[in-house]
C-alpha atoms as a PDB file:
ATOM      1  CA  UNK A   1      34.086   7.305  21.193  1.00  0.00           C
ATOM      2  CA  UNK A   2      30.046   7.575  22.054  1.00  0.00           C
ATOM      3  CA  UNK A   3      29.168  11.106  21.003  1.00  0.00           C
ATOM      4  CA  UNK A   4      27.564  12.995  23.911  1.00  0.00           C
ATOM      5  CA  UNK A   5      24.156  13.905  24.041  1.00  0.00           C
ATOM      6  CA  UNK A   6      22.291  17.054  25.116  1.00  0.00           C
ATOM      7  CA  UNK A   7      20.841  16.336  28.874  1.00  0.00           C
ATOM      8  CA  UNK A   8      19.824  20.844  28.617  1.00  0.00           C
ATOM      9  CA  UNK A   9      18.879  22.202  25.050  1.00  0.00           C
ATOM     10  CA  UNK A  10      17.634  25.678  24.899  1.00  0.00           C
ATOM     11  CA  UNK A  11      15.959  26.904  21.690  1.00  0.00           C
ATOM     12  CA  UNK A  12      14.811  30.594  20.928  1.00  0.00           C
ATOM     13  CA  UNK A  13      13.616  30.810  24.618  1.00  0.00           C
ATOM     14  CA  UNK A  14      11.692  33.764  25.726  1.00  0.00           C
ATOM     15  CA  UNK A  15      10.115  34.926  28.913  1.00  0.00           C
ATOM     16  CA  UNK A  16       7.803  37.365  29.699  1.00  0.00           C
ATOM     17  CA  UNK A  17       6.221  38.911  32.834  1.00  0.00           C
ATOM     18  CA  UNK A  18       3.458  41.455  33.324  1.00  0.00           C
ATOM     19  CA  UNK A  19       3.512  43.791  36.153  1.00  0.00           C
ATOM     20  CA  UNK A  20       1.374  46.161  36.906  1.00  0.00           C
ATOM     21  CA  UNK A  21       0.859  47.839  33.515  1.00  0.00           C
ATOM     22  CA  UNK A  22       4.899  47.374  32.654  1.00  0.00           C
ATOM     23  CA  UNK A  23       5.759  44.187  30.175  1.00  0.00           C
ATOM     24  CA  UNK A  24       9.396  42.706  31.286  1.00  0.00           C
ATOM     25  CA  UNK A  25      10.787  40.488  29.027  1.00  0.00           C
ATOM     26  CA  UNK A  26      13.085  38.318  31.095  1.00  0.00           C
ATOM     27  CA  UNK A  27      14.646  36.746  28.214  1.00  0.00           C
ATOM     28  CA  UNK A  28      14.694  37.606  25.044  1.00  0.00           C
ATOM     29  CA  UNK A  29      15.383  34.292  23.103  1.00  0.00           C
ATOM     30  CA  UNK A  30      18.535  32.835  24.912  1.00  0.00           C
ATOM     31  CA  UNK A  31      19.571  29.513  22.772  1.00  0.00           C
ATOM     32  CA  UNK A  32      22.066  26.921  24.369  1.00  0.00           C
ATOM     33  CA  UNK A  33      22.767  23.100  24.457  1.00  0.00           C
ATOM     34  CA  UNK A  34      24.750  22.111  27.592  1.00  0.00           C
ATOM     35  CA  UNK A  35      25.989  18.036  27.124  1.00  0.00           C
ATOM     36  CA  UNK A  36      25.438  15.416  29.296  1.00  0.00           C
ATOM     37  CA  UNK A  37      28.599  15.378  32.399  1.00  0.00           C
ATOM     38  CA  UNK A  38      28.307  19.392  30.897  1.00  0.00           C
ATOM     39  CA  UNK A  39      30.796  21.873  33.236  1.00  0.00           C
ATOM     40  CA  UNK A  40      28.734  25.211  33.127  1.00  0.00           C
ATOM     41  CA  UNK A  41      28.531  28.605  34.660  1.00  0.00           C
ATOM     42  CA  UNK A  42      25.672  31.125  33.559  1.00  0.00           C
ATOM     43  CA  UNK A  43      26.503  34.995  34.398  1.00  0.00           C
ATOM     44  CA  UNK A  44      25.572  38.053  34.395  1.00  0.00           C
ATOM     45  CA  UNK A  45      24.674  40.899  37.063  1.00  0.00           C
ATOM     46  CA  UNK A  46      21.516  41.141  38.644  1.00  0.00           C
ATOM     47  CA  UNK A  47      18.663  41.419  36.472  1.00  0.00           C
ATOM     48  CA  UNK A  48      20.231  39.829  33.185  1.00  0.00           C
ATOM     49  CA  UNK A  49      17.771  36.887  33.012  1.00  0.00           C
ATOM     50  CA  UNK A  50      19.834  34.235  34.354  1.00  0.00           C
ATOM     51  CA  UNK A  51      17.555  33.231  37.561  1.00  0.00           C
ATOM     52  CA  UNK A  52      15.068  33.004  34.499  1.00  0.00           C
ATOM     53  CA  UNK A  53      17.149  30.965  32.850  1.00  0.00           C
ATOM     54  CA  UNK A  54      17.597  28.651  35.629  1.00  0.00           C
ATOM     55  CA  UNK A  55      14.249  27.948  36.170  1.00  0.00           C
ATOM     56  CA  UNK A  56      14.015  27.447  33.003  1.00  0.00           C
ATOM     57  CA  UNK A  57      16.475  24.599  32.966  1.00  0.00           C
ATOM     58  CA  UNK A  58      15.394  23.163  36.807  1.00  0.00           C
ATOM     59  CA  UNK A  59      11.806  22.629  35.323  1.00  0.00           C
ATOM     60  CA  UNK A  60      10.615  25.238  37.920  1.00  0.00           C
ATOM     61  CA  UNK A  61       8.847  27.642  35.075  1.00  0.00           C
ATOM     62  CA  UNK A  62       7.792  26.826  31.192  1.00  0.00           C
ATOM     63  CA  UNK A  63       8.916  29.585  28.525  1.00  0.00           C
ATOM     64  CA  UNK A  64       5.949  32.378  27.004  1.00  0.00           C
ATOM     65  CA  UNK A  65       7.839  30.992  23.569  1.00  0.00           C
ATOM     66  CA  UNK A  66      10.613  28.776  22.304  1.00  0.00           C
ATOM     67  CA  UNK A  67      11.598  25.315  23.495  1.00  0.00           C
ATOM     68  CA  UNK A  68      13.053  24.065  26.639  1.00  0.00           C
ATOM     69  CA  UNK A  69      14.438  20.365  26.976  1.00  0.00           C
ATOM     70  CA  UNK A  70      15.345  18.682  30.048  1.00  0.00           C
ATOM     71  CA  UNK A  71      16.647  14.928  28.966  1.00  0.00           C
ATOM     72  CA  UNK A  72      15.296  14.834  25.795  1.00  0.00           C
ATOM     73  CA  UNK A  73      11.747  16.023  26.983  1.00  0.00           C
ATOM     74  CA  UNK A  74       9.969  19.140  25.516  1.00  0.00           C
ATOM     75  CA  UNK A  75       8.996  21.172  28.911  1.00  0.00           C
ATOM     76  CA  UNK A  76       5.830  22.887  27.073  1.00  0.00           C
ATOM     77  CA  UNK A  77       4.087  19.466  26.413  1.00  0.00           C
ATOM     78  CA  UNK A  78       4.573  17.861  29.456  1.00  0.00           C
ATOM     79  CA  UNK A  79       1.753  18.114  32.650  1.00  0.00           C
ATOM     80  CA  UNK A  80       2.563  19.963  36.306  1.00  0.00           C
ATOM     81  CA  UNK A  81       2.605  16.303  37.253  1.00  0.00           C
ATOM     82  CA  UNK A  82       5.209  15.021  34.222  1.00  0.00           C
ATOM     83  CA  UNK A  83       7.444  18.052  35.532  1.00  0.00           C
ATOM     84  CA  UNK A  84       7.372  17.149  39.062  1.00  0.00           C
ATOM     85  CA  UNK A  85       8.427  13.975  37.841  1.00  0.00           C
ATOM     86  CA  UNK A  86      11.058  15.168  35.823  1.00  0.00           C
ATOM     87  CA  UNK A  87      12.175  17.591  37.875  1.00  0.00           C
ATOM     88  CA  UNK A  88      13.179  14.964  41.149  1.00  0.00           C
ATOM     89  CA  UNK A  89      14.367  12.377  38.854  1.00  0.00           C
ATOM     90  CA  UNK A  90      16.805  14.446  36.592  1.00  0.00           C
ATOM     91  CA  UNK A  91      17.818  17.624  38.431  1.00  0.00           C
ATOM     92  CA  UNK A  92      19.602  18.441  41.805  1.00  0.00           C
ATOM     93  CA  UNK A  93      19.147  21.852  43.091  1.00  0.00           C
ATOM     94  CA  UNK A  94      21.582  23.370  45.772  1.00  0.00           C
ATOM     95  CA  UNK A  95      21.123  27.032  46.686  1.00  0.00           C
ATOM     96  CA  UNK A  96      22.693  29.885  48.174  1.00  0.00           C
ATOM     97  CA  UNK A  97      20.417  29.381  51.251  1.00  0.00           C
ATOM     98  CA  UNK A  98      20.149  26.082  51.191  1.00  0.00           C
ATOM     99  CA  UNK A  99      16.536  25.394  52.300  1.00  0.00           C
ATOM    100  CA  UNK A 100      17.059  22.543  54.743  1.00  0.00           C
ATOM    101  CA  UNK A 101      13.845  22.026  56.774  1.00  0.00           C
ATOM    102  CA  UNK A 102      14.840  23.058  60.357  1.00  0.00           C
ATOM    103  CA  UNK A 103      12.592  20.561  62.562  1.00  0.00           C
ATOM    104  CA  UNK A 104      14.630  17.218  60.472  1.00  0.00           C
ATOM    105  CA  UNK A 105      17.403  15.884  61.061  1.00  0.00           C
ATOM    106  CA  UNK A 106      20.682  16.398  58.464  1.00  0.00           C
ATOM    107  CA  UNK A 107      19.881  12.548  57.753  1.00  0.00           C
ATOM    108  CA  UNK A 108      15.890  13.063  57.378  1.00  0.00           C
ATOM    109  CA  UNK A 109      16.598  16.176  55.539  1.00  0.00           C
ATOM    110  CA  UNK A 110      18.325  13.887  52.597  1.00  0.00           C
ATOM    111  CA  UNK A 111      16.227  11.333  52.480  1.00  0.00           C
ATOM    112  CA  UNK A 112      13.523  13.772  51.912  1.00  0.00           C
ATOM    113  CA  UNK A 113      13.281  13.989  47.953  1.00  0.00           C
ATOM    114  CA  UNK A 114      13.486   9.899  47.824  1.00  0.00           C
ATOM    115  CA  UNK A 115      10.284   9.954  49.480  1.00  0.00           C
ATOM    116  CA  UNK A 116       8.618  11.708  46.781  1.00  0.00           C
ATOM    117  CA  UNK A 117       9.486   8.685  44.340  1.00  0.00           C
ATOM    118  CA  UNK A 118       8.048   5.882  46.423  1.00  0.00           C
ATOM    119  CA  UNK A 119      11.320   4.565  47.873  1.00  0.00           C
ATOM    120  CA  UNK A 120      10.430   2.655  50.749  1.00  0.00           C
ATOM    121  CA  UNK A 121      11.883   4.174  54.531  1.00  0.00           C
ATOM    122  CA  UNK A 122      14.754   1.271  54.979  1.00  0.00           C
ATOM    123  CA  UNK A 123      15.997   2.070  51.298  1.00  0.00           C
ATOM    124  CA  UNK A 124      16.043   5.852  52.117  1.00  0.00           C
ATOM    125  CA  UNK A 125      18.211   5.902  55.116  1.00  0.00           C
ATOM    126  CA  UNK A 126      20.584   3.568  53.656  1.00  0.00           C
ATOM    127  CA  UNK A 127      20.969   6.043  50.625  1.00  0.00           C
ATOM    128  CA  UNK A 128      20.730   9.187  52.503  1.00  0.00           C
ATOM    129  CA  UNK A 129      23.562   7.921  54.773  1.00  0.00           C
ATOM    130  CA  UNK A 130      25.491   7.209  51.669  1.00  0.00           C
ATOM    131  CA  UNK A 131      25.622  10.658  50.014  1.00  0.00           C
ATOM    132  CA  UNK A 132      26.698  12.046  53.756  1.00  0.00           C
ATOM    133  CA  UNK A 133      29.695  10.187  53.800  1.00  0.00           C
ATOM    134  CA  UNK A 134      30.777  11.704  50.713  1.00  0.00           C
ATOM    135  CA  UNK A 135      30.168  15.182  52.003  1.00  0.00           C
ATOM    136  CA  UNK A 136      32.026  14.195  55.033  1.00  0.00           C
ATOM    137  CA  UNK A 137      29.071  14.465  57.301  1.00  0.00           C
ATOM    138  CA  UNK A 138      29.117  10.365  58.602  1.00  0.00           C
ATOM    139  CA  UNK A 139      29.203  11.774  62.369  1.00  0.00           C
ATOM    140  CA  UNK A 140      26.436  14.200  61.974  1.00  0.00           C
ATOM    141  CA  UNK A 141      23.540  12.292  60.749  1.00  0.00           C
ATOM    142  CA  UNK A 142      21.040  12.793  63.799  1.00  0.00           C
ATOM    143  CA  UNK A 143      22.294  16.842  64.036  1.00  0.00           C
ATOM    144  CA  UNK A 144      19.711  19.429  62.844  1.00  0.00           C
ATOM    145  CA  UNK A 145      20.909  22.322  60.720  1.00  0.00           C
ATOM    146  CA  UNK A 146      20.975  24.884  63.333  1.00  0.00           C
ATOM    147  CA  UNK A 147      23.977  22.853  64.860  1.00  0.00           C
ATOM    148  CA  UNK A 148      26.184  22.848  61.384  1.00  0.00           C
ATOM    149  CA  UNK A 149      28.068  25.309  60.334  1.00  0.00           C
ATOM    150  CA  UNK A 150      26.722  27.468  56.779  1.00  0.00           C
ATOM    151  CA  UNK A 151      29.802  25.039  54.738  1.00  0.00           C
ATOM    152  CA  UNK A 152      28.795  21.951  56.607  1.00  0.00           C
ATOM    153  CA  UNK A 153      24.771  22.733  55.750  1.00  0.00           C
ATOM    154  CA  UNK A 154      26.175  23.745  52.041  1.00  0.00           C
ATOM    155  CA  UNK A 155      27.161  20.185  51.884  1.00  0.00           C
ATOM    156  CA  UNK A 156      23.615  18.365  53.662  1.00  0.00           C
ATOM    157  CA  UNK A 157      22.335  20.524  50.450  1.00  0.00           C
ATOM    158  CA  UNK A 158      24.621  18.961  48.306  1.00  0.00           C
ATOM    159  CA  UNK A 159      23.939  15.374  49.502  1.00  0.00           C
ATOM    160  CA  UNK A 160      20.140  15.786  49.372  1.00  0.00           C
ATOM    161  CA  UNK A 161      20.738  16.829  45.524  1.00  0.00           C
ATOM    162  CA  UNK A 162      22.493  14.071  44.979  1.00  0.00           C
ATOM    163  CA  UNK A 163      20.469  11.363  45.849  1.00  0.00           C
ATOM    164  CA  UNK A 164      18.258  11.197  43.561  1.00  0.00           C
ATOM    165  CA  UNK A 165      20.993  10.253  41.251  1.00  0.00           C
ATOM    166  CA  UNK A 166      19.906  12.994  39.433  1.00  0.00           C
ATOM    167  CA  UNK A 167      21.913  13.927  35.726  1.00  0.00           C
ATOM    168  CA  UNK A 168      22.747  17.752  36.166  1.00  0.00           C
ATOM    169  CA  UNK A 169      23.321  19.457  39.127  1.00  0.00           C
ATOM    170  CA  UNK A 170      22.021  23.230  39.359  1.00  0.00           C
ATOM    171  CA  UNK A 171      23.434  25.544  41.859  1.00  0.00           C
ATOM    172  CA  UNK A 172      22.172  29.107  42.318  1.00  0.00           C
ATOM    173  CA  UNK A 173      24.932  31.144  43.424  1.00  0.00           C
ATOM    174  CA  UNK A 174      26.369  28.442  46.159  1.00  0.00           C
ATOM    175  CA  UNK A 175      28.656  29.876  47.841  1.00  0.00           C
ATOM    176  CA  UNK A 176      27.343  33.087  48.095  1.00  0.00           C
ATOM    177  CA  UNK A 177      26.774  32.862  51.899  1.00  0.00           C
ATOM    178  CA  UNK A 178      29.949  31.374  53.019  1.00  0.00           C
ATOM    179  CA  UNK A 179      33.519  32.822  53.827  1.00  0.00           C
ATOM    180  CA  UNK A 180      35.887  31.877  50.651  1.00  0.00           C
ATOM    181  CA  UNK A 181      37.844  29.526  52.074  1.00  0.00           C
ATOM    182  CA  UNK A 182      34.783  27.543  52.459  1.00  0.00           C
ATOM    183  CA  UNK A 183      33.309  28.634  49.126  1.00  0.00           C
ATOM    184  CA  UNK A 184      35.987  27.296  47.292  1.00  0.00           C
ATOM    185  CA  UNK A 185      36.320  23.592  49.339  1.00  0.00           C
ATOM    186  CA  UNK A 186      32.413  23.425  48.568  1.00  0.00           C
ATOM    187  CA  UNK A 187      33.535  24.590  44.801  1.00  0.00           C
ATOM    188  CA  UNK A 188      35.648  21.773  45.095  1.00  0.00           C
ATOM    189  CA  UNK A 189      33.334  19.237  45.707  1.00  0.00           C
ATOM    190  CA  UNK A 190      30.758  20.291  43.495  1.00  0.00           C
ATOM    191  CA  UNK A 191      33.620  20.075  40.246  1.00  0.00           C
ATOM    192  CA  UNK A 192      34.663  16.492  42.007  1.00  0.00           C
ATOM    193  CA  UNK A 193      30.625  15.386  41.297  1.00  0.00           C
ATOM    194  CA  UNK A 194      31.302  16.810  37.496  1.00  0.00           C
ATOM    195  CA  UNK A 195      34.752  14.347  37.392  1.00  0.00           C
ATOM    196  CA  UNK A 196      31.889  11.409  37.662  1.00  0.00           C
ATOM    197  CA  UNK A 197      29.368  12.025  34.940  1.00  0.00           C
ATOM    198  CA  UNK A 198      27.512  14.583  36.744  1.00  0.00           C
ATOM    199  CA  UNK A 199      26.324  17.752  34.542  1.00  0.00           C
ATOM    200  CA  UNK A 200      27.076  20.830  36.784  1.00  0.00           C
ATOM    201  CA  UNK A 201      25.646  24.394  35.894  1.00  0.00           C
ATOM    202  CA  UNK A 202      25.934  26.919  38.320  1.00  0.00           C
ATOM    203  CA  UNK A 203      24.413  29.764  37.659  1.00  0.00           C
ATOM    204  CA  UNK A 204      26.569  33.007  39.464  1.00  0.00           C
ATOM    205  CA  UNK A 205      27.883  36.700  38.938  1.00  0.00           C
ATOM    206  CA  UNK A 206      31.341  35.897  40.465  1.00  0.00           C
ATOM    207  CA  UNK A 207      33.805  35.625  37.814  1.00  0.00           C
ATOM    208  CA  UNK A 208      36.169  33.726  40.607  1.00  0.00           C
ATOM    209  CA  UNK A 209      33.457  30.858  40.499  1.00  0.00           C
ATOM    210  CA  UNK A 210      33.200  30.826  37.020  1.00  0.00           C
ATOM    211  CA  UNK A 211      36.910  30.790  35.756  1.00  0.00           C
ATOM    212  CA  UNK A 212      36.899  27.459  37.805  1.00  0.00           C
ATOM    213  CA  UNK A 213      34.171  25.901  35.054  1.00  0.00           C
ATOM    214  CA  UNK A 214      34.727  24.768  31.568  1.00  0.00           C
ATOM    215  CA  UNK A 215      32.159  26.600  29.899  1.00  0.00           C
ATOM    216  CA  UNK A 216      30.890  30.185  30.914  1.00  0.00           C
ATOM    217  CA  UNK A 217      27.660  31.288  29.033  1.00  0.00           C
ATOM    218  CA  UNK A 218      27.113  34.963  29.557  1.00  0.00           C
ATOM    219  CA  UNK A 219      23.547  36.260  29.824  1.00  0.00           C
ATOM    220  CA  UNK A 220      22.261  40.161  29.795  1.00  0.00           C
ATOM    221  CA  UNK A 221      19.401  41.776  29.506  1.00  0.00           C
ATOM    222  CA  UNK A 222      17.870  38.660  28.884  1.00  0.00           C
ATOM    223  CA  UNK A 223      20.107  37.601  25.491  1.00  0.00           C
ATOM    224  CA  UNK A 224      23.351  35.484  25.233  1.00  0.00           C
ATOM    225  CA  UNK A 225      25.551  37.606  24.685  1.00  0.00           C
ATOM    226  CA  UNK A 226      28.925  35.077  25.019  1.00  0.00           C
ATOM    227  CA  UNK A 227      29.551  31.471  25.455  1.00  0.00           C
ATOM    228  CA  UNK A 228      33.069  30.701  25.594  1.00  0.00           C
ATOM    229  CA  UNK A 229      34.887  27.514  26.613  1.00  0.00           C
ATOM    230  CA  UNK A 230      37.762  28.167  29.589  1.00  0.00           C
ATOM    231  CA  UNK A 231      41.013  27.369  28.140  1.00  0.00           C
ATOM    232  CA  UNK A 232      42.681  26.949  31.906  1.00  0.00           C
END
């Protein structure tokens, strides 16, 4: 059997903010390797580091020391422009609010990250369309977001991060706007998109959400402080 490789690797990562005349040290040298097809929750109350973290892992901030890599690539020596790159060809974001631009449609709204690799307009649609049939959303294509419900836009969010064909999925706290019942069909979706190869790390301080992941790294006050693999 192929040994699994790192897609996330963490290394003696630290992350510090000045404000005002008060030094915050965000993390405090969190080391982790999550595997390629990875199932992952990260959490810890507010304030523990782990929206650090996650930025750290989404290619959204570099580290003040250590080593962050993101398929193989070192973070720190790559340009805004390499990370940009990185960022829309490797990781799919879905967040608790889920961003969708209000003026596009559901099926413009997807297509959306393809255009920032080139993909010509026919291509687009064709893909975009794709990924909305799997969130069951075939019937709602030309709909804007104001007309979906917040599980129906959870899932436009889903599609849009999954058409990049991206390698890890990160989702900040994802259900934390909708009713449970919904939470936990949109839960179910996200661990059917681990079943294919997809990395999933969701970073969240509900226990519930976690306990449904393999692995559940705990984070405070900016350290690891467990990283345990779910026996259930």
């Amino acid at each position: 059997m192929t040994e699994k490789q790192h897609i996330i690797k963490l290394k003696n990562v630290k992350k510090t903010f000045i404000i005002g005349e008060t030094t915050v040290n965000a993390l405090a040298g969190v080391s982790f390797d999550i595997e390629e097809g990875g199932c992952v929750s990260i959490i810890g109350p507010s304030g523990s580091g782990k929206t650090t973290c996650m930025n750290m892992i989404g290619c959204l901030d570099r580290p003040t020391d250590g080593e962050v890599y993101v398929d193989g690539k070192n973070t720190a020596l790559l340009k805004d422009a390499e990370l940009a790159y990185l960022r829309n060809k490797t990781v799919g974001f879905v967040f608790q609010q889920y961003f969708l631009l209000p003026d596009l449609t559901i099926l413009e709204n997807v297509m959306l990250p393809l255009r920032y690799q080139g993909i010509p307009i026919h291509k687009r649609k064709i893909l975009a369309t794709e990924e909305l049939e799997k969130v069951g959303l075939s019937s709602r294509l030309k709909h804007r977001p104001n007309e979906l419900s917040g599980g129906q836009k959870q899932r436009v969010a889903i599609a849009r991060a999954l058409v990049t064909k991206p390698k890890v999925i990160l989702a900040d706290e994802p259900t934390g706007a909708l009713d449970s019942e919904t939470g936990s069909s949109v839960l179910d979706l996200f661990l059917q998109i681990n079943k294919t190869g997809t990395a999933l790390v969701i970073v969240t301080h509900n226990m519930e959400i976690a306990n449904r992941t393999k692995r559940l790294i705990h984070i405070r006050d900016g350290l690891v402080t467990e990283d345990v693999i779910n026996e259930e």
